[in-house]
N, C-alpha and C. Protein backbone atom coordinates (compact mmCIF):
# COMPACT_ATOMS: atom_id res chain seq x y z
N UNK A 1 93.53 258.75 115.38
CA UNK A 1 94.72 259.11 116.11
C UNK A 1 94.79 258.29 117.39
N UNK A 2 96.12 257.81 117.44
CA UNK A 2 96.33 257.00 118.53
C UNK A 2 96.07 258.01 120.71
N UNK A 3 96.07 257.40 121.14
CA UNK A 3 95.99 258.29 122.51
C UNK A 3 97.47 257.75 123.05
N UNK A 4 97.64 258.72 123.09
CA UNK A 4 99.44 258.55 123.78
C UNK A 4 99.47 257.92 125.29
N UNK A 5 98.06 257.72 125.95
CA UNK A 5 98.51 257.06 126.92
C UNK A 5 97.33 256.00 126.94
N UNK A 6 97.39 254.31 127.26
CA UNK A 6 96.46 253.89 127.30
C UNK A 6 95.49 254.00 128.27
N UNK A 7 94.29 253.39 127.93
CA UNK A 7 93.21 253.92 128.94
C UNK A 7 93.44 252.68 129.72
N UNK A 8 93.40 253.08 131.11
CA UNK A 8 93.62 252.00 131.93
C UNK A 8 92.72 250.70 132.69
N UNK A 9 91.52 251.12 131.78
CA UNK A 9 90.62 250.05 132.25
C UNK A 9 90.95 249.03 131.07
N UNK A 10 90.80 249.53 130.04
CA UNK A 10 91.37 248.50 128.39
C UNK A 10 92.77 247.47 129.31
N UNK A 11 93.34 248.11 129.79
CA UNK A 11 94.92 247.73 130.09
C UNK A 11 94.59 246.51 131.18
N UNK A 12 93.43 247.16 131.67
CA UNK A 12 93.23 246.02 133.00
C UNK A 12 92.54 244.73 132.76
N UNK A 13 91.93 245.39 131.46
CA UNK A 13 91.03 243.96 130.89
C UNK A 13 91.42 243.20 130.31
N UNK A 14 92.38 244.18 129.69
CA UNK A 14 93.27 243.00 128.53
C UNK A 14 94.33 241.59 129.69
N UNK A 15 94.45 242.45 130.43
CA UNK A 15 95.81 241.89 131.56
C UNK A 15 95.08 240.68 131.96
N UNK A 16 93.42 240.61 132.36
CA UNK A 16 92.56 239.58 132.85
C UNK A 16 92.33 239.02 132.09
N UNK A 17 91.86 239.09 130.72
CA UNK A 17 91.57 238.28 129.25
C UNK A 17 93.38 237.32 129.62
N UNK A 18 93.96 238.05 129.56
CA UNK A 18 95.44 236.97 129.36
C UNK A 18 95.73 236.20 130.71
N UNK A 19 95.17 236.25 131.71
CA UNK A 19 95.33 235.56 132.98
C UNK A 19 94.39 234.76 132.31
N UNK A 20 92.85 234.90 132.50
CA UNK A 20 91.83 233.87 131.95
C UNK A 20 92.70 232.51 130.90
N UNK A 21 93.55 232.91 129.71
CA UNK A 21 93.98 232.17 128.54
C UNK A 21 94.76 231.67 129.39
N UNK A 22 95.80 231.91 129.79
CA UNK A 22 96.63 231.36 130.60
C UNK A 22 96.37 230.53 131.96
N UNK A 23 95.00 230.33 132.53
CA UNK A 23 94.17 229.40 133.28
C UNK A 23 93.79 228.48 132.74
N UNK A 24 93.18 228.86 131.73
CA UNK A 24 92.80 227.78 130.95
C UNK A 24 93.42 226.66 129.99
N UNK A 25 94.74 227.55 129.71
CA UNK A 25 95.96 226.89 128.90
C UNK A 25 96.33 225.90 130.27
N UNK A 26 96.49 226.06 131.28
CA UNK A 26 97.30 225.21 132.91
C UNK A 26 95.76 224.02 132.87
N UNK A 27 94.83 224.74 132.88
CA UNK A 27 93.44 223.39 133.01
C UNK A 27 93.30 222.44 131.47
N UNK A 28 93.78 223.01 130.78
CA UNK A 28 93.80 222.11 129.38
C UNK A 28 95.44 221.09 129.27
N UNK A 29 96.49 221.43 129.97
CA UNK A 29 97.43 220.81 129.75
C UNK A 29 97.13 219.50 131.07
N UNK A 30 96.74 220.18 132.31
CA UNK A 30 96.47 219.17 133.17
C UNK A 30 95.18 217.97 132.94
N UNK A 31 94.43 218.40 131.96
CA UNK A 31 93.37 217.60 131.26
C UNK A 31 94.09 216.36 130.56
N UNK A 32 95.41 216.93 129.35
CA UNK A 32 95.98 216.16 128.91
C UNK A 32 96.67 215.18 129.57
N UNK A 33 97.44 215.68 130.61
CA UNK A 33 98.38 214.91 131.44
C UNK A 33 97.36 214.20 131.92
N UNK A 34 96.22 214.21 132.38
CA UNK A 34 95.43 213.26 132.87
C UNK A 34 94.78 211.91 132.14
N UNK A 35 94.37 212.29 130.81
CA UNK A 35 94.23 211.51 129.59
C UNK A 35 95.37 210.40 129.64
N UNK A 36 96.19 211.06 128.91
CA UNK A 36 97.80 210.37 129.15
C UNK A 36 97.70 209.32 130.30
N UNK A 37 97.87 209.77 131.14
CA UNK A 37 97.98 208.77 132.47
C UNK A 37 96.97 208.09 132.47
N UNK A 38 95.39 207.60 131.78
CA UNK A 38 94.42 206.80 132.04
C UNK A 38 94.42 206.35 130.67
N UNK A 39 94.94 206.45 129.36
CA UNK A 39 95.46 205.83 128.44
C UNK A 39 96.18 204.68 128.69
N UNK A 40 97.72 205.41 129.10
CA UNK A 40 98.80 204.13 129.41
C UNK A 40 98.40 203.18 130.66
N UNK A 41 97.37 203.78 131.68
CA UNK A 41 96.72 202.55 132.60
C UNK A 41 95.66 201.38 131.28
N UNK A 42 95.23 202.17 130.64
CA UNK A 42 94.14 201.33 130.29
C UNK A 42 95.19 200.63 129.11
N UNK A 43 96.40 201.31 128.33
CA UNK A 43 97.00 200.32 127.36
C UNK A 43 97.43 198.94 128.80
N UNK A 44 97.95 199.17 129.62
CA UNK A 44 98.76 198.27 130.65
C UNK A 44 97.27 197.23 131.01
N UNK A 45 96.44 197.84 131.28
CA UNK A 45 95.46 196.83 131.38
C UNK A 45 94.85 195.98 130.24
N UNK A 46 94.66 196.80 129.34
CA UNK A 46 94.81 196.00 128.06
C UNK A 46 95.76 194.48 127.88
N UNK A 47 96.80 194.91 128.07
CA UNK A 47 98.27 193.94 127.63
C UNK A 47 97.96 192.69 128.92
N UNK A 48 97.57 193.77 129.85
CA UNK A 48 97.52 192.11 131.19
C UNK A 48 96.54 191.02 130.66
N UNK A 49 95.45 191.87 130.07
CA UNK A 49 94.40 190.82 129.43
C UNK A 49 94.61 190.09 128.48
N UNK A 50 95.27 190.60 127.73
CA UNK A 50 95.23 190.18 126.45
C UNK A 50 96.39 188.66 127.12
N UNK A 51 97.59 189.08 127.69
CA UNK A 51 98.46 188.18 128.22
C UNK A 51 97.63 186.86 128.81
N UNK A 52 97.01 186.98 129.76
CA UNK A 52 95.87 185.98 130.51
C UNK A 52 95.14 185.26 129.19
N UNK A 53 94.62 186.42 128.21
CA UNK A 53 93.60 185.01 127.44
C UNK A 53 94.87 184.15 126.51
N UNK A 54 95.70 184.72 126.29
CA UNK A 54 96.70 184.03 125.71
C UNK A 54 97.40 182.72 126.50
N UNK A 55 97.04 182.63 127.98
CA UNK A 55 97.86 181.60 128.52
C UNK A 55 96.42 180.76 128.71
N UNK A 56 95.11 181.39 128.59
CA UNK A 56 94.10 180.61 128.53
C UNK A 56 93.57 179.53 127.46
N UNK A 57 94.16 180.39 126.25
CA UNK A 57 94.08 179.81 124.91
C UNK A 57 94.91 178.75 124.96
N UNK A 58 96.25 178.63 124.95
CA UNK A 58 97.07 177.91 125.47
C UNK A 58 96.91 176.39 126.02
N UNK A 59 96.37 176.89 127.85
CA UNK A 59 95.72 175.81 128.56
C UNK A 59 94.65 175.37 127.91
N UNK A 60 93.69 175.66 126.88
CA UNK A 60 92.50 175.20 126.48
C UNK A 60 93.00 174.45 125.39
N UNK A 61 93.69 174.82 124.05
CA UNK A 61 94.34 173.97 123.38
C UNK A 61 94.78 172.63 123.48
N UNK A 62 95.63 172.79 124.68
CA UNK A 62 96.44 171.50 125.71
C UNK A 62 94.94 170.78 125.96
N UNK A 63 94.29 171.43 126.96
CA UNK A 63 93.62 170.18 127.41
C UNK A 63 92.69 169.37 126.22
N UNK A 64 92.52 170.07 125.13
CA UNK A 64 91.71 169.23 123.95
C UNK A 64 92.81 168.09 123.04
N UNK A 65 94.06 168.89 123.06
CA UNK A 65 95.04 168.12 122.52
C UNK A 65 95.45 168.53 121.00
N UNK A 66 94.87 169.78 120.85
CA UNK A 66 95.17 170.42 119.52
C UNK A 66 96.26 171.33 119.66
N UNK A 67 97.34 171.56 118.64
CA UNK A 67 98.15 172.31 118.48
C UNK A 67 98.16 173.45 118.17
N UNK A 68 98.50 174.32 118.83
CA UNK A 68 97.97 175.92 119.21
C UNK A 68 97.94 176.55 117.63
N UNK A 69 98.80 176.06 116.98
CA UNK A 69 98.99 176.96 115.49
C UNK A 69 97.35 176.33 114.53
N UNK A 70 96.99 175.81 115.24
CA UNK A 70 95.19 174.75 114.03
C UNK A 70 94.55 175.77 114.43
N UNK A 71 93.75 176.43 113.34
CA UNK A 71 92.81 177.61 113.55
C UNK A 71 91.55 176.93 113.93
N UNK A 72 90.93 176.76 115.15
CA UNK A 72 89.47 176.42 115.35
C UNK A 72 88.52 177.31 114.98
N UNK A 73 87.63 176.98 114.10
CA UNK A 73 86.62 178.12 114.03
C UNK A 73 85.63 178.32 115.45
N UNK A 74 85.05 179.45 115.79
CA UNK A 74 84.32 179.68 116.92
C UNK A 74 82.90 178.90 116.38
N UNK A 75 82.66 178.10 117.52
CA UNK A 75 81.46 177.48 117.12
C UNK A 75 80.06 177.92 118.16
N UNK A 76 78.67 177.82 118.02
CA UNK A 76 77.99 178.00 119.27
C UNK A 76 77.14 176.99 119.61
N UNK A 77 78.08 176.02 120.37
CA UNK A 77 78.20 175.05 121.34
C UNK A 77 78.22 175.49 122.63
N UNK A 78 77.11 175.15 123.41
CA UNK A 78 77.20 175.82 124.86
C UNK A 78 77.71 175.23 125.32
N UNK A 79 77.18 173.61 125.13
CA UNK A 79 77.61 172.60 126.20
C UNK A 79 79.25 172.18 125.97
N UNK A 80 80.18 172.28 127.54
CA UNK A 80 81.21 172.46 127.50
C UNK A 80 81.52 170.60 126.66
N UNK A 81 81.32 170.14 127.22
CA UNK A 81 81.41 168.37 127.09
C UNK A 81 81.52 168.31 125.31
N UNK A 82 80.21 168.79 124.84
CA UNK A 82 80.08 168.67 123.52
C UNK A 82 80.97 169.75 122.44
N UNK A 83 81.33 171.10 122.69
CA UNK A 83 82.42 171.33 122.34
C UNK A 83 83.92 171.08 122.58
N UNK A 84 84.51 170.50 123.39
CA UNK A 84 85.39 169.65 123.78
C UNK A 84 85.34 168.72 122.74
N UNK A 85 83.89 167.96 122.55
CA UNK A 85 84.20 166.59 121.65
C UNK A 85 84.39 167.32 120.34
N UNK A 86 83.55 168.38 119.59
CA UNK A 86 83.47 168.82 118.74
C UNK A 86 85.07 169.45 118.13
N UNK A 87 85.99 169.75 119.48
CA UNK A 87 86.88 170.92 118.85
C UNK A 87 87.64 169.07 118.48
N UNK A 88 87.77 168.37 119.24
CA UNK A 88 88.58 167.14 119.12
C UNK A 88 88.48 166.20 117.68
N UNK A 89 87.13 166.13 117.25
CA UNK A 89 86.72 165.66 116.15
C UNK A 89 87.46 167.36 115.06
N UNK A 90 87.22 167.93 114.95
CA UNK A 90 87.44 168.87 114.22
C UNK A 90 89.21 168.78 113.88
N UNK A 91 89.76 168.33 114.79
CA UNK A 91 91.27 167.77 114.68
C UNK A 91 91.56 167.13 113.91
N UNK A 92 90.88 166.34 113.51
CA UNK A 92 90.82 165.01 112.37
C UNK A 92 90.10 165.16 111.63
N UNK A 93 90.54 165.97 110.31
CA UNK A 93 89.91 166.12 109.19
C UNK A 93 89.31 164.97 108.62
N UNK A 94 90.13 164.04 108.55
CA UNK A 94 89.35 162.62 107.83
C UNK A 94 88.63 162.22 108.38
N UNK A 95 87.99 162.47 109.43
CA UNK A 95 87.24 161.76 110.60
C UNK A 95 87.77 161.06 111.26
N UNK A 96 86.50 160.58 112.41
CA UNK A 96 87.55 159.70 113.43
C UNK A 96 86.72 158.58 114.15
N UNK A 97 87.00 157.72 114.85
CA UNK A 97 85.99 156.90 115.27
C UNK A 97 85.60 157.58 117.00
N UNK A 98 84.63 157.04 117.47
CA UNK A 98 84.14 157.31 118.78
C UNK A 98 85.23 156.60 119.72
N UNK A 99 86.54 155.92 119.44
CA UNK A 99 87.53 155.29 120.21
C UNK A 99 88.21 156.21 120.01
N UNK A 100 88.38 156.89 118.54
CA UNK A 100 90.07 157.54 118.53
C UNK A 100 89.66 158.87 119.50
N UNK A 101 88.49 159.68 119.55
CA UNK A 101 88.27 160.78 120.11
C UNK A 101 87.77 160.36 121.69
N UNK A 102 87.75 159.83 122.44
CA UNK A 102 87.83 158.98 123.48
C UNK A 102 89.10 158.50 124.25
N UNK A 103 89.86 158.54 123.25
CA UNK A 103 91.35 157.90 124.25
C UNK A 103 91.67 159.75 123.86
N UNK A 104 91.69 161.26 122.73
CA UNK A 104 92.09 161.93 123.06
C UNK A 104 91.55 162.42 124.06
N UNK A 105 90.10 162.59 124.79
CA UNK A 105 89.48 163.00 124.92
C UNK A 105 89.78 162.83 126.34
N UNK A 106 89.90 161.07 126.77
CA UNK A 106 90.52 161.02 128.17
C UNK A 106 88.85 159.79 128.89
N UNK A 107 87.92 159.86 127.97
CA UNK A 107 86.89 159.85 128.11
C UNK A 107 86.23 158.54 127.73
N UNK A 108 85.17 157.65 128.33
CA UNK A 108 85.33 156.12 128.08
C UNK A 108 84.09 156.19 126.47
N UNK A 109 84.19 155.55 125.99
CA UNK A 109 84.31 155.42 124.31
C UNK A 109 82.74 155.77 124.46
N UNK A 110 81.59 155.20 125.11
CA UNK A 110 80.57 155.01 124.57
C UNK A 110 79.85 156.00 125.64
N UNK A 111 80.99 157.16 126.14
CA UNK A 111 80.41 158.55 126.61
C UNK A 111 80.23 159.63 125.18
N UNK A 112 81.77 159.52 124.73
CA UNK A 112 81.84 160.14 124.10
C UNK A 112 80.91 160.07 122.44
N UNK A 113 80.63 158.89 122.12
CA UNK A 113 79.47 158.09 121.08
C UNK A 113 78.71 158.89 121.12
N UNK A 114 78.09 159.19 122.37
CA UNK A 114 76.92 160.09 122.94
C UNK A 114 76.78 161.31 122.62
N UNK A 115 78.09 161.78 122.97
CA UNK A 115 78.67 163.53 122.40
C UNK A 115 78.30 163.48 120.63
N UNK A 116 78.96 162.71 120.28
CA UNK A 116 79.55 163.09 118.76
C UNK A 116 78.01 162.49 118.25
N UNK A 117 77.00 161.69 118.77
CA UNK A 117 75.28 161.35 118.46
C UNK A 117 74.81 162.86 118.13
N UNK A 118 75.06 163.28 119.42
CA UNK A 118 74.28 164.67 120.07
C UNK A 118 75.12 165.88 118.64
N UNK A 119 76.44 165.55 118.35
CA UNK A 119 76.52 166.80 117.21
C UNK A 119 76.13 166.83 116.36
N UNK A 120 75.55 165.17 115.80
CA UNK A 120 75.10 164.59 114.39
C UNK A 120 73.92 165.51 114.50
N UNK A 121 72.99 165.29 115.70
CA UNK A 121 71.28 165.51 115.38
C UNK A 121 71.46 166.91 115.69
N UNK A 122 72.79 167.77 116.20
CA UNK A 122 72.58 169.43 116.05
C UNK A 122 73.19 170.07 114.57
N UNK A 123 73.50 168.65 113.96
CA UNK A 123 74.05 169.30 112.66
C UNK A 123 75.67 169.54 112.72
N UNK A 124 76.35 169.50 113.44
CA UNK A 124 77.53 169.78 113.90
C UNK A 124 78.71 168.98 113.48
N UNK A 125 77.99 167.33 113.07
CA UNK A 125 79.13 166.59 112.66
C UNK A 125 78.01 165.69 111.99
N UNK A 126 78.69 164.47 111.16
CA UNK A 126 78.05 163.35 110.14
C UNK A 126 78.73 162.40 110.51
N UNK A 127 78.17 161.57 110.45
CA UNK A 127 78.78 160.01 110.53
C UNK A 127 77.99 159.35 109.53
N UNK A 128 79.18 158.24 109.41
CA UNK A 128 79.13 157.30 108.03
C UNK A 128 79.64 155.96 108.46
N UNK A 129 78.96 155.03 107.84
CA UNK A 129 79.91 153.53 108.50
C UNK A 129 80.57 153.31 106.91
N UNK A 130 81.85 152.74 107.78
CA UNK A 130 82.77 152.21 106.58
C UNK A 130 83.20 150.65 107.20
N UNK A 131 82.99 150.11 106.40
CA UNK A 131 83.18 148.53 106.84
C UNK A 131 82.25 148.35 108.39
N UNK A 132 82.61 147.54 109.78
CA UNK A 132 82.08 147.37 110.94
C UNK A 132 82.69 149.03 111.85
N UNK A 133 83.02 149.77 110.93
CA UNK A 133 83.52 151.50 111.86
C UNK A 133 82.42 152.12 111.92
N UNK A 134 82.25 153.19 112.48
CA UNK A 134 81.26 154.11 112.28
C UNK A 134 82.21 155.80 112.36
N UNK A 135 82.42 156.25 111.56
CA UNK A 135 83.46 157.41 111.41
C UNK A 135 82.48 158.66 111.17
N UNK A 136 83.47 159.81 112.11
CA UNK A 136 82.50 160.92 112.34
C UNK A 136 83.43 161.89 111.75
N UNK A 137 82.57 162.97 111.38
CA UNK A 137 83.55 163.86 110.70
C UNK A 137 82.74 165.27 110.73
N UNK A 138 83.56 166.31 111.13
CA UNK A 138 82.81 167.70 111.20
C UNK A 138 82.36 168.04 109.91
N UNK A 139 81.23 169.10 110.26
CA UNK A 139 80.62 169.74 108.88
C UNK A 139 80.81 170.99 109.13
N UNK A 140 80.85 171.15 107.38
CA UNK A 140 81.25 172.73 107.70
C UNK A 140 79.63 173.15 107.43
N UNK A 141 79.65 173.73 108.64
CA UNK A 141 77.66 174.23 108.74
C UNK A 141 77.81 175.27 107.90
N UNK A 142 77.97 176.17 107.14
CA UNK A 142 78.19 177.15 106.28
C UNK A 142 77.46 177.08 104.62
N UNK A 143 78.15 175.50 104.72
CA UNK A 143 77.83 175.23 103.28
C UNK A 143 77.20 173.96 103.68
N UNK A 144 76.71 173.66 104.37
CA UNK A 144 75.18 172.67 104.90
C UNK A 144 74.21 173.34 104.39
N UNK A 145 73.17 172.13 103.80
CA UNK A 145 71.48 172.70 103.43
C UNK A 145 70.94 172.38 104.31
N UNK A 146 69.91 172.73 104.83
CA UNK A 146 68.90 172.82 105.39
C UNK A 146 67.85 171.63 105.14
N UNK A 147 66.97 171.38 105.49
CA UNK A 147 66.40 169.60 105.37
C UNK A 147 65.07 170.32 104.09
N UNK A 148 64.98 171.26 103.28
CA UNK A 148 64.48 172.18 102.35
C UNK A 148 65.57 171.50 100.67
N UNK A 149 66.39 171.22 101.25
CA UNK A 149 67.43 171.49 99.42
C UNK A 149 68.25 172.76 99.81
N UNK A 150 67.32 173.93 100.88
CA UNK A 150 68.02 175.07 100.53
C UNK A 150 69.47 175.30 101.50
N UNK A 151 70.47 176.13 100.37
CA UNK A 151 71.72 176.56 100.99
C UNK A 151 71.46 177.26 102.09
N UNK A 152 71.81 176.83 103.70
CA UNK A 152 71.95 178.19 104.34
C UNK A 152 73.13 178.45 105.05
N UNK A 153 73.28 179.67 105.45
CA UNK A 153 74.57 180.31 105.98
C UNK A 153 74.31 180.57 107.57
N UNK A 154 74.74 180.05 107.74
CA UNK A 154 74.98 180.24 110.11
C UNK A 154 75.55 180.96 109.98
């Protein structure tokens, strides 16, 4: 049987149980709104970056002389000089001589000889003489063997 009048401590507790939910509902929405607001900072910071390496990519393209749409593969070339020569030779699929990558390059012929020497003995490029030329041409290190016979994968 019900009590026709409630007991008034139940009444008082219940009243605090629903203040409590309702505190916590105001600290959970202001949680969100806070999220929110360090989301869209961090999407906005995102986009600034992403914008910057894009005008970096850009300027780096330009100064090698490759056309932004040629997919360079990432290579690990520390030395700035020798990836420079490397991304430049990599331009010229057929290969190229130590003159043609030298006038792109900006760079006097028998600096750059030096570079494209230095990729031969890291494995990085081959050279071949054809008639009095000496023509260099990237390798794809992937499907290079090893001085074994054996296939290996970088």
């Amino acid at each position: 049987m019900l009590n026709s009048k409630p007991d008034e401590n139940n009444v008082q507790k219940l009243l605090d149980f629903i203040s409590d939910i309702e505190k916590f509902r105001d600290k959970l929405n202001s949680t969100i709104d806070n999220c929110i607001n360090e989301l869209e900072s961090l999407r906005e910071e995102y986009n600034s970056i992403v914008s910057e390496a894009k005008i970096q990519r850009h300027l780096l393209f330009t100064s090698f002389g490759v056309a932004e749409g040629d997919v360079i593969p990432d290579v690990d070339i520390r030395d700035e000089k020798l990836k420079k020569a490397w991304v430049v030779l990599y331009s010229s699929p057929d290969g190229a001589t130590a003159e043609v990558i030298a006038q792109k390059m900006g760079r006097h012929r028998t600096t750059v000889s030096t570079y494209l020497n230095m990729l031969v003995q890291l494995d990085y490029a081959e050279k071949e003489k054809k008639g009095h030329e000496i023509i260099y041409k990237v390798i794809n290190r992937r499907k290079k063997n090893n001085r074994y016979g054996n296939e290996r994968s970088d």
